[in-house]
PDB file of N, CA and C in Angstrom:
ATOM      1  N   UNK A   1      48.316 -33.570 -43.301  1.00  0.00           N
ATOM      2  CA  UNK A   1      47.687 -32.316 -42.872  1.00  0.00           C
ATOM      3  C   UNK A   1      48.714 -31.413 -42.195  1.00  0.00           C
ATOM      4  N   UNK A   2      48.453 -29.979 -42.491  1.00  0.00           N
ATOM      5  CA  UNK A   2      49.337 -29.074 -41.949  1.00  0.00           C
ATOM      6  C   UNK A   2      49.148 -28.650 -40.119  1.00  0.00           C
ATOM      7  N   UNK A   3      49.628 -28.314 -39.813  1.00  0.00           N
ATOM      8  CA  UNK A   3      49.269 -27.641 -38.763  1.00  0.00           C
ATOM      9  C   UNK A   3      48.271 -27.136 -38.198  1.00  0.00           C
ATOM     10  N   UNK A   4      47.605 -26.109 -39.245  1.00  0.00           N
ATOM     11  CA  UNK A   4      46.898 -25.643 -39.162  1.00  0.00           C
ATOM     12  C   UNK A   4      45.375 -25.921 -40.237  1.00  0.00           C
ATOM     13  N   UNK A   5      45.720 -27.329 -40.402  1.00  0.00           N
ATOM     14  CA  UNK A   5      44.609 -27.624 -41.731  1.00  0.00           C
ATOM     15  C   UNK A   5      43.712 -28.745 -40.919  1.00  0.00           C
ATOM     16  N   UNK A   6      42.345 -28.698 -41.135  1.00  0.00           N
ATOM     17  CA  UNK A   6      41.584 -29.716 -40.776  1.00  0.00           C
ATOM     18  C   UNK A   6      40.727 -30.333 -41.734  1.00  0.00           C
ATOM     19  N   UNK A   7      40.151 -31.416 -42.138  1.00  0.00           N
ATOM     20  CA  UNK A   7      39.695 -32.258 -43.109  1.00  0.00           C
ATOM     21  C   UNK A   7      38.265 -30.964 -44.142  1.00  0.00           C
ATOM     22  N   UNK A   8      38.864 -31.208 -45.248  1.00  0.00           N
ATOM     23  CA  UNK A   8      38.034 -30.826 -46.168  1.00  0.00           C
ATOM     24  C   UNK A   8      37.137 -30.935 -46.744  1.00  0.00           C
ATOM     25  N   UNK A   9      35.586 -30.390 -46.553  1.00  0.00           N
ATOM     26  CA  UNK A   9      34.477 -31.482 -46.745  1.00  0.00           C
ATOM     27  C   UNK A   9      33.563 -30.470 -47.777  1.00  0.00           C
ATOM     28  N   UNK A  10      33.281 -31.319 -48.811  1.00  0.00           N
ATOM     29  CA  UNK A  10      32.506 -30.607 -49.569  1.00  0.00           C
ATOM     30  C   UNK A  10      30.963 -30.635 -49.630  1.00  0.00           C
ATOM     31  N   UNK A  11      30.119 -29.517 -49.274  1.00  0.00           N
ATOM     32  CA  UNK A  11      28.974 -29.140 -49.107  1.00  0.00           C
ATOM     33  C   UNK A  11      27.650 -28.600 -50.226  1.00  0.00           C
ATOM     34  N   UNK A  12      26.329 -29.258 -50.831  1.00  0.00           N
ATOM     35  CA  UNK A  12      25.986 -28.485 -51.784  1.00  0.00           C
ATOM     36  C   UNK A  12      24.421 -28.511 -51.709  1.00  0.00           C
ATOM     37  N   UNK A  13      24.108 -27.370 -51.638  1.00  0.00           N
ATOM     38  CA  UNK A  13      22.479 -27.497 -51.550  1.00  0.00           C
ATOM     39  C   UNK A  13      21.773 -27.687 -52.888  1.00  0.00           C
ATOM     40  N   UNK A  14      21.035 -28.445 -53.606  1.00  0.00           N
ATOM     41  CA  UNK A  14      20.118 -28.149 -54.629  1.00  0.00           C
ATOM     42  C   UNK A  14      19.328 -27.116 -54.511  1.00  0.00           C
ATOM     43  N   UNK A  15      18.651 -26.580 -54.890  1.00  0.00           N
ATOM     44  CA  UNK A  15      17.669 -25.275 -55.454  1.00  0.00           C
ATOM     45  C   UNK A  15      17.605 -24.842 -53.930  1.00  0.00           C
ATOM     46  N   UNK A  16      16.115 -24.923 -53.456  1.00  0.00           N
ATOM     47  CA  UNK A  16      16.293 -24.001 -52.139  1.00  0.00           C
ATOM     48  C   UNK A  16      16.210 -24.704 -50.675  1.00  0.00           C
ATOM     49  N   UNK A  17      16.311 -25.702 -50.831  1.00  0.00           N
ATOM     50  CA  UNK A  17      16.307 -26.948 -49.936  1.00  0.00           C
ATOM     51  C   UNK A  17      17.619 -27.293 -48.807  1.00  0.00           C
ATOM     52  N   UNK A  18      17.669 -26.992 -47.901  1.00  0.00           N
ATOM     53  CA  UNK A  18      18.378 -27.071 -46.723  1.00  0.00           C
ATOM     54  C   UNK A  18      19.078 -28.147 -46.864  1.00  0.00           C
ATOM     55  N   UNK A  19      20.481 -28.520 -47.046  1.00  0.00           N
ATOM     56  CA  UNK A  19      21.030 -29.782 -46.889  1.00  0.00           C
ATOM     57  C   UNK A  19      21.972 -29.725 -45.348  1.00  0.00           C
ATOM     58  N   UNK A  20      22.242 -30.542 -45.064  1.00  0.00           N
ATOM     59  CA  UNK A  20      23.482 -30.869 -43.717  1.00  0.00           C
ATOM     60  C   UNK A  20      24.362 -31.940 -43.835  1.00  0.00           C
ATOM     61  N   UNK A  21      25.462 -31.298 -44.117  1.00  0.00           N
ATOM     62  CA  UNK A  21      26.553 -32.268 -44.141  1.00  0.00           C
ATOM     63  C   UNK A  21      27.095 -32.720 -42.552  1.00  0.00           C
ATOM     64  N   UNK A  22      27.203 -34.155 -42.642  1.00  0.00           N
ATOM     65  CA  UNK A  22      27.499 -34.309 -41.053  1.00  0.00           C
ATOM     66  C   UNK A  22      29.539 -33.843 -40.764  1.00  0.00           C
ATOM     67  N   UNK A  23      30.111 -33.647 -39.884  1.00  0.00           N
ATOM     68  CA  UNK A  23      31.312 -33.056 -39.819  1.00  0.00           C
ATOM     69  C   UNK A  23      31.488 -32.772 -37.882  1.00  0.00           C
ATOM     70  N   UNK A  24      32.425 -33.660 -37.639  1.00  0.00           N
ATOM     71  CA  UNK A  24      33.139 -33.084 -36.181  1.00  0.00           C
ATOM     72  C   UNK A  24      33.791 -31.808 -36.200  1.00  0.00           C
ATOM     73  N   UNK A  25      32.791 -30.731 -35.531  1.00  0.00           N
ATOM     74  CA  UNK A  25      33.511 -29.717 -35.935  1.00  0.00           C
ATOM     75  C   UNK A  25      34.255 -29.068 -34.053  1.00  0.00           C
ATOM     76  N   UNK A  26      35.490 -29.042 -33.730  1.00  0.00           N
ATOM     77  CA  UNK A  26      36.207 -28.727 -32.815  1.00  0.00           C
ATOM     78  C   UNK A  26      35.888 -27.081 -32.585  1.00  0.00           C
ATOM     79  N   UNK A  27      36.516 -26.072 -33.742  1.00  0.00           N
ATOM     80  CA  UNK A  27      36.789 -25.024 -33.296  1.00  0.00           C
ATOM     81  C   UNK A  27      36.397 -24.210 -34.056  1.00  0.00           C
ATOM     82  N   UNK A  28      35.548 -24.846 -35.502  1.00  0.00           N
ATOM     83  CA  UNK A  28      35.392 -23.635 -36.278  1.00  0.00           C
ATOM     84  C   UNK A  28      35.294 -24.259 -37.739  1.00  0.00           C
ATOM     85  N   UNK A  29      34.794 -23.491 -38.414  1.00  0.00           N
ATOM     86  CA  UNK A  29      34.691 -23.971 -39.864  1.00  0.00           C
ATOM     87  C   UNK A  29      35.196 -22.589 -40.836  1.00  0.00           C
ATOM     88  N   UNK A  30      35.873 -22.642 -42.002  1.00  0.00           N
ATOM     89  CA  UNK A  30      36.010 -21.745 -43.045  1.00  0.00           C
ATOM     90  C   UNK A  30      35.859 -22.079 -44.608  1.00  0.00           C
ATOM     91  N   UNK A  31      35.222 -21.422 -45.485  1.00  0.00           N
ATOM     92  CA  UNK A  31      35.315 -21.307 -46.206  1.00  0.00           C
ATOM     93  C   UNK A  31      36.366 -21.289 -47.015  1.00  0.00           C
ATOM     94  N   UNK A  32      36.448 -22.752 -47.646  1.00  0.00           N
ATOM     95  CA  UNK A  32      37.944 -22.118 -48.328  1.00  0.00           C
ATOM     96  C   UNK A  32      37.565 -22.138 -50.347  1.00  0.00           C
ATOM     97  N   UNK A  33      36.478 -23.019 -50.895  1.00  0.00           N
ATOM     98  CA  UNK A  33      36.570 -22.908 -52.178  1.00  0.00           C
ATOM     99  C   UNK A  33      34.745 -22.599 -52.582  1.00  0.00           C
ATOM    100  N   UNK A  34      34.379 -21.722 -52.985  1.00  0.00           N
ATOM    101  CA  UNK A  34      32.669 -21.615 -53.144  1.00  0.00           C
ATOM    102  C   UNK A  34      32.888 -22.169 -54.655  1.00  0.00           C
ATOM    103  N   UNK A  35      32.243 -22.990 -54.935  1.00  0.00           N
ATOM    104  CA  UNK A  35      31.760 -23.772 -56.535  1.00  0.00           C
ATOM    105  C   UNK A  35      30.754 -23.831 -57.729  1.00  0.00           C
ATOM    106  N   UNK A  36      29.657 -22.830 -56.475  1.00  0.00           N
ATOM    107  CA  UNK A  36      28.794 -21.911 -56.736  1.00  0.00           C
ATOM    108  C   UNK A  36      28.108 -21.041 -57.590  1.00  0.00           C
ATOM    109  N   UNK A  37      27.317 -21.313 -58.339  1.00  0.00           N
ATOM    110  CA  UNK A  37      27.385 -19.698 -58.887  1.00  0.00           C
ATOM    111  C   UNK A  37      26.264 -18.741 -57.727  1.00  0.00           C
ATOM    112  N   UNK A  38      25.222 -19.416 -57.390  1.00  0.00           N
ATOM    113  CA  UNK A  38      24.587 -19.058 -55.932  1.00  0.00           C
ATOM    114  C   UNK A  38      25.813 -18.561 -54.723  1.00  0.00           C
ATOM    115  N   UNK A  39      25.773 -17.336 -54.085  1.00  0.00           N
ATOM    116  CA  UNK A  39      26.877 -17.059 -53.368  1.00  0.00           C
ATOM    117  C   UNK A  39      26.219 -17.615 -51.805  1.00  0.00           C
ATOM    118  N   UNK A  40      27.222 -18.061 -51.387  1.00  0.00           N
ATOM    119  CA  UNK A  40      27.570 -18.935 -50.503  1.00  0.00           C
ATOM    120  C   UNK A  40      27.720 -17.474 -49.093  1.00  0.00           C
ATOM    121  N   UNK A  41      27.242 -17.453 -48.312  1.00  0.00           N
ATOM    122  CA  UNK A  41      27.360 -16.085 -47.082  1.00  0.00           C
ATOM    123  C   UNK A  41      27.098 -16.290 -45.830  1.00  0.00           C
ATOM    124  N   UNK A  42      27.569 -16.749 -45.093  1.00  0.00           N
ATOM    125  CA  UNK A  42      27.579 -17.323 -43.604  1.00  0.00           C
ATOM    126  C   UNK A  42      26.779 -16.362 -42.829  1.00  0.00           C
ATOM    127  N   UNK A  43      25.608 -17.502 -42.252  1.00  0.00           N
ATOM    128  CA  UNK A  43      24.612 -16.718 -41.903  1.00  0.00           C
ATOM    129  C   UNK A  43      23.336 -16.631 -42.535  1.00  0.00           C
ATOM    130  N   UNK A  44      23.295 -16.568 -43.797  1.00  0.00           N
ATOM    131  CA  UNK A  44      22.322 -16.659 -44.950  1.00  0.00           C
ATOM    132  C   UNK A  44      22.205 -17.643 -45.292  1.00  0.00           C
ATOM    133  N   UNK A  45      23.274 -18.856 -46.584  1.00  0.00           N
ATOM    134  CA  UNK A  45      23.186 -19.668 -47.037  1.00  0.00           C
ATOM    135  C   UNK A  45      24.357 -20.922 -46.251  1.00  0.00           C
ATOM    136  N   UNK A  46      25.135 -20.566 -45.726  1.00  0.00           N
ATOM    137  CA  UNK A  46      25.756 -21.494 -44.985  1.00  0.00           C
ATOM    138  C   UNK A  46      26.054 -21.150 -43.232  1.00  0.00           C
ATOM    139  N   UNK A  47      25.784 -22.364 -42.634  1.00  0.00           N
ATOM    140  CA  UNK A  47      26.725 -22.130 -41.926  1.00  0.00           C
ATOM    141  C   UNK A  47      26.794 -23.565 -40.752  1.00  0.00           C
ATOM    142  N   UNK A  48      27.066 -23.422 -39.739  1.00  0.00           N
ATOM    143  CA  UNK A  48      27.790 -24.646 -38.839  1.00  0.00           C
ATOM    144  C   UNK A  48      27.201 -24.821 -36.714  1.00  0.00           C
ATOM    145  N   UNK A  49      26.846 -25.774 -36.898  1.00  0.00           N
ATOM    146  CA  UNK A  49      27.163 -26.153 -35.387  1.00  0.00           C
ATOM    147  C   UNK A  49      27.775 -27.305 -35.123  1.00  0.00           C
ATOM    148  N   UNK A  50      27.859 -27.669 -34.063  1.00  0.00           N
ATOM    149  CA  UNK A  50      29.089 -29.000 -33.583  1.00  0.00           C
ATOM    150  C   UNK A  50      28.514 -30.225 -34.211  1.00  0.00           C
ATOM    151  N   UNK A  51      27.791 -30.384 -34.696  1.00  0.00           N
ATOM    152  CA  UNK A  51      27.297 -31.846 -35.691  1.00  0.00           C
ATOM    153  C   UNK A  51      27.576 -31.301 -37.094  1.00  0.00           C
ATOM    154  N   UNK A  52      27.810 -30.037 -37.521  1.00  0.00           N
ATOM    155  CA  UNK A  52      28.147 -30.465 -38.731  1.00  0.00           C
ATOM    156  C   UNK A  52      27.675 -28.625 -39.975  1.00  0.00           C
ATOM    157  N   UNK A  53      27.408 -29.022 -40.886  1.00  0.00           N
ATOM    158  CA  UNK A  53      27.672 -27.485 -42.240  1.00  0.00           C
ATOM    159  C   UNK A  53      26.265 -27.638 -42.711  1.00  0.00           C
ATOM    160  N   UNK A  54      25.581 -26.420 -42.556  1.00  0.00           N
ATOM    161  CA  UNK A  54      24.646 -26.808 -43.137  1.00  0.00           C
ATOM    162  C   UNK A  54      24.638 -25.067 -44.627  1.00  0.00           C
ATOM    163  N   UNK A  55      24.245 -25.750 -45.584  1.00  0.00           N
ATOM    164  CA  UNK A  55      23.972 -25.293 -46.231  1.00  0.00           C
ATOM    165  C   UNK A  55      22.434 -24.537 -47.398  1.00  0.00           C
ATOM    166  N   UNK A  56      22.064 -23.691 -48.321  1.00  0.00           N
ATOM    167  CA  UNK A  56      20.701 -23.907 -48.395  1.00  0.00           C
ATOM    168  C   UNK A  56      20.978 -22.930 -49.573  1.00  0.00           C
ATOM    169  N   UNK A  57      20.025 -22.560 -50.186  1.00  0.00           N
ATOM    170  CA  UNK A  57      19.666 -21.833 -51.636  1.00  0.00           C
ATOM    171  C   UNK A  57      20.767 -21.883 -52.737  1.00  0.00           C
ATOM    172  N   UNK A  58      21.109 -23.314 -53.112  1.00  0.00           N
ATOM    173  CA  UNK A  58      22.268 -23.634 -54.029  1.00  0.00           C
ATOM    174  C   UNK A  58      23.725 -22.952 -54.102  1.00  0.00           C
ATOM    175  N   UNK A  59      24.001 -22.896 -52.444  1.00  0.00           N
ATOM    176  CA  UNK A  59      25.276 -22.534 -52.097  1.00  0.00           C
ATOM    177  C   UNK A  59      25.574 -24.112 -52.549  1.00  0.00           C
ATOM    178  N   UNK A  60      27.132 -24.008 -52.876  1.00  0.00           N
ATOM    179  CA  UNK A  60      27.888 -25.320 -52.963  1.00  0.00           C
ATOM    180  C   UNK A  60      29.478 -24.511 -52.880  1.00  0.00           C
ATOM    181  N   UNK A  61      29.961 -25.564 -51.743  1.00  0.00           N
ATOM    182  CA  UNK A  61      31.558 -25.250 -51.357  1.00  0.00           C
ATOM    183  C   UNK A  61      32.017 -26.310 -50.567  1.00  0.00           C
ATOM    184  N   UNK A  62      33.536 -25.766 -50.733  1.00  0.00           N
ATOM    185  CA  UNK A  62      34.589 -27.034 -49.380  1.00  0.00           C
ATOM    186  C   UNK A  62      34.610 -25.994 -48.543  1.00  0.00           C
ATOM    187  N   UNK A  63      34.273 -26.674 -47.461  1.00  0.00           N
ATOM    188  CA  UNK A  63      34.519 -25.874 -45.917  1.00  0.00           C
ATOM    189  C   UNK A  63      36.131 -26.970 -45.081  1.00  0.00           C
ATOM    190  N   UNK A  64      36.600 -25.889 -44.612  1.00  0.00           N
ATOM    191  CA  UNK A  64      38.044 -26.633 -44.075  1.00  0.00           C
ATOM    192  C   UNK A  64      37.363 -26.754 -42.586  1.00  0.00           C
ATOM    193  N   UNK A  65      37.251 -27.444 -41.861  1.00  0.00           N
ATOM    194  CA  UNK A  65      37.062 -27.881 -40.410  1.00  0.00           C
ATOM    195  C   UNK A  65      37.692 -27.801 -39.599  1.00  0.00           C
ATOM    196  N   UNK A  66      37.708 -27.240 -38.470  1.00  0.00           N
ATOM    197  CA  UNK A  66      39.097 -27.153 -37.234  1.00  0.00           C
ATOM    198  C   UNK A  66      38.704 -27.398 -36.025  1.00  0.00           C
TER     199      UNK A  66
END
């Protein structure tokens, strides 16, 4: 891992159903690959608290963790 890289975890909701990926999250989460054809929009279909990514309306992506 780089410096500035934290473990890469891949996230995917089926149809419109809320999933939660579990994830130690320190400082922050980003978006780094949407896989998607459902767009993925923090706030809407994804997003994060300190247990972990939650995702919903067939967003699917890797979130980088920090």
């Amino acid at each position: 891992h780089g410096r500035g890289g934290g473990e890469v975890i891949t996230c995917h909701s089926n149809g419109h159903r809320q999933e939660y990926c579990d994830a130690r999250i320190r400082r922050g989460v980003r978006l780094v690959r949407q896989d998607s054809r459902s767009a993925c929009i923090e706030g809407q279909t994804w997003g994060w608290d300190r247990r972990g990514i939650w995702v919903s309306d067939g967003c699917r992506a890797q979130f980088q963790v920090n």
